[in-house]
Protein backbone atom coordinates (compact mmCIF):
# COMPACT_ATOMS: atom_id res chain seq x y z
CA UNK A 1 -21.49 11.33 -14.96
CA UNK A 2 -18.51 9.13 -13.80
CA UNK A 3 -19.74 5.61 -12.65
CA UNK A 4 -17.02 3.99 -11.05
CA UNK A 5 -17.68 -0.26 -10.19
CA UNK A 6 -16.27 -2.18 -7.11
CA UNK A 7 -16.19 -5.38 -6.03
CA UNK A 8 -18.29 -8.03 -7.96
CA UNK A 9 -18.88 -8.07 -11.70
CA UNK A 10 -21.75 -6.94 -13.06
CA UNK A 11 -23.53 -6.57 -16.27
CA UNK A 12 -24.10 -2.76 -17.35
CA UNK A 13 -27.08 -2.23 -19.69
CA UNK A 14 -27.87 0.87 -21.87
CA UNK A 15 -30.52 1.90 -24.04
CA UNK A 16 -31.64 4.93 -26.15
CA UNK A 17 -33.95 7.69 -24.64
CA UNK A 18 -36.56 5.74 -24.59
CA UNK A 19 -37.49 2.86 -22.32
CA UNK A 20 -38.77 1.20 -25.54
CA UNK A 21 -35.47 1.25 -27.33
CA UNK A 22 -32.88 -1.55 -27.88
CA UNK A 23 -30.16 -2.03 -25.49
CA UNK A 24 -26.90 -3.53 -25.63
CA UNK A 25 -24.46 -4.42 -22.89
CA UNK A 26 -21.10 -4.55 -21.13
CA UNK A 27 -19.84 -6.29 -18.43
CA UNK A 28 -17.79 -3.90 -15.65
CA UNK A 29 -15.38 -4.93 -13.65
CA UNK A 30 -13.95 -4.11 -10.17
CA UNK A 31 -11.90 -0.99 -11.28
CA UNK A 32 -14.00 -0.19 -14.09
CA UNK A 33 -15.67 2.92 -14.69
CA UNK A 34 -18.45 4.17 -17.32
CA UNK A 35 -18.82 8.20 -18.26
CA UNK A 36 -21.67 9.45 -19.82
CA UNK A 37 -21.39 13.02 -21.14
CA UNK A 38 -23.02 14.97 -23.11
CA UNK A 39 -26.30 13.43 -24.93
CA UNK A 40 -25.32 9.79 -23.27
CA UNK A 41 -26.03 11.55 -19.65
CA UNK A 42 -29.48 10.88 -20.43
CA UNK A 43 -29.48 7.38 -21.85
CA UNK A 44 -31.33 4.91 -19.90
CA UNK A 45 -28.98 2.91 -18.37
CA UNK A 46 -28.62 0.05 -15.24
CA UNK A 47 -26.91 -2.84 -14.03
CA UNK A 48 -29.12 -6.09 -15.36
CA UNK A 49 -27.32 -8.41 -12.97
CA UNK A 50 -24.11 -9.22 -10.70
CA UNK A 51 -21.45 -11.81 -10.66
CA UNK A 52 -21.51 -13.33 -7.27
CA UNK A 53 -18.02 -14.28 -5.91
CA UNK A 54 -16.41 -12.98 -9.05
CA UNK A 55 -13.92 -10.52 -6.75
CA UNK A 56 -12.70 -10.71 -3.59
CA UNK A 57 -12.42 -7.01 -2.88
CA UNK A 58 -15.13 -6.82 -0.42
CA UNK A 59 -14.88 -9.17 2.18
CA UNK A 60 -18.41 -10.16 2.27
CA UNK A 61 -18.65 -10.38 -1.36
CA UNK A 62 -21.35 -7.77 -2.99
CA UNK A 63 -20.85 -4.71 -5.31
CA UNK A 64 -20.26 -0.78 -4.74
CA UNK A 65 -21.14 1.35 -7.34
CA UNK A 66 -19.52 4.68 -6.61
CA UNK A 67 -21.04 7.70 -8.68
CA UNK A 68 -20.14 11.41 -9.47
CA UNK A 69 -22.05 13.90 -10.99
CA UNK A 70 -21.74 17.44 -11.44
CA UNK A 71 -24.44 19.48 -11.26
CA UNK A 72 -22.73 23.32 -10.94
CA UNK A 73 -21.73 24.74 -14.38
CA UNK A 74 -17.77 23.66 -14.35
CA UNK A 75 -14.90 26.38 -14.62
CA UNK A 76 -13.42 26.18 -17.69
CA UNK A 77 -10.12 24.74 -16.68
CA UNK A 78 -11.76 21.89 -14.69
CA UNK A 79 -12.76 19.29 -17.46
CA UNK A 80 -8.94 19.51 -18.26
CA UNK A 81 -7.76 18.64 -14.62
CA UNK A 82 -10.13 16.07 -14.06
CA UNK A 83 -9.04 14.29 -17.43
CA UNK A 84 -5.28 14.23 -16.39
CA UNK A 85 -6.46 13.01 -12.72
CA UNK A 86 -8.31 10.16 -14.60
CA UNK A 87 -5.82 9.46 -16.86
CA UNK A 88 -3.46 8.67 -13.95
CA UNK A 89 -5.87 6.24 -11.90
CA UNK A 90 -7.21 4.31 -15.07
CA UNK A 91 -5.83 2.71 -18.18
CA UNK A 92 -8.29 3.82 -20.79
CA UNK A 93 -9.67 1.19 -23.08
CA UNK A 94 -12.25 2.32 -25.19
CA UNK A 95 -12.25 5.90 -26.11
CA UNK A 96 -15.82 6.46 -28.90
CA UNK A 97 -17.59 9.62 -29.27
CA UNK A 98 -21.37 9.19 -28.05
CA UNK A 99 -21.92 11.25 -31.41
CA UNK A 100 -25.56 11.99 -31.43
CA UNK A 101 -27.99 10.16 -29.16
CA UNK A 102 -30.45 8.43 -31.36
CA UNK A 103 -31.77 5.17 -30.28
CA UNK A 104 -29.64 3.77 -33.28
CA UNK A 105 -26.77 3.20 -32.02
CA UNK A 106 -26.44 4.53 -28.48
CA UNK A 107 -23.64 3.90 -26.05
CA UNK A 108 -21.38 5.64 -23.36
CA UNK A 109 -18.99 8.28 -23.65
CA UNK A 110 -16.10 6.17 -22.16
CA UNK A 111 -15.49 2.66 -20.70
CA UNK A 112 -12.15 2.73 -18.90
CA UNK A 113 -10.51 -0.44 -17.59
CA UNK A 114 -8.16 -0.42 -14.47
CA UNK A 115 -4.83 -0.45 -15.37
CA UNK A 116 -3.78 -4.65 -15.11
């Protein structure tokens, strides 16, 4: 899952895979993009609120959230192209294995910054 934010900041919150489990948070924004893959697909996860006014990308003010998801079972040369396609639109900035998804210590694949 590829979660790419837009426009005003907001405040991403993820948990464990339970509702019940503690959270912790990040704030995204415009450019930004989360991926959860793997185990951290199934985290729960949400924006908790938005930054009003903090871009001026939209004119109206407001926040697009633009998601992907794949949902065939990917060709084997296909993670590999969409990696070097990422890696030229975004700079990224935090690169941590989910390793495994306990409700220890969960968190997202990959936060990656727009290149500023």
């Amino acid at each position: 899952v590829l979660s790419l934010s837009l426009g005003d900041a907001a405040l991403f919150r993820w948990g464990g895979t339970e509702r019940k489990a503690p959270t912790r948070s990040i704030k995204l924004r415009s450019g930004d993009a989360v991926v959860l893959g793997g185990p951290a697909r199934l985290l729960f996860h949400g924006i908790d609120r938005v930054f009003a006014g903090s871009s001026t990308l939209l004119p109206e003010g407001g926040r697009v959230n633009l998601t992907l998801r794949r949902v065939t079972r990917p060709d084997p040369g296909t993670p590999a192209r969409f990696g070097r396609l990422m890696g030229r639109l975004f700079r990224r900035v935090s690169d941590t294995p989910t390793g495994t998804c306990d409700n220890a210590r969960p968190r997202p694949t990959r936060v990656i910054r727009q290149g500023r």
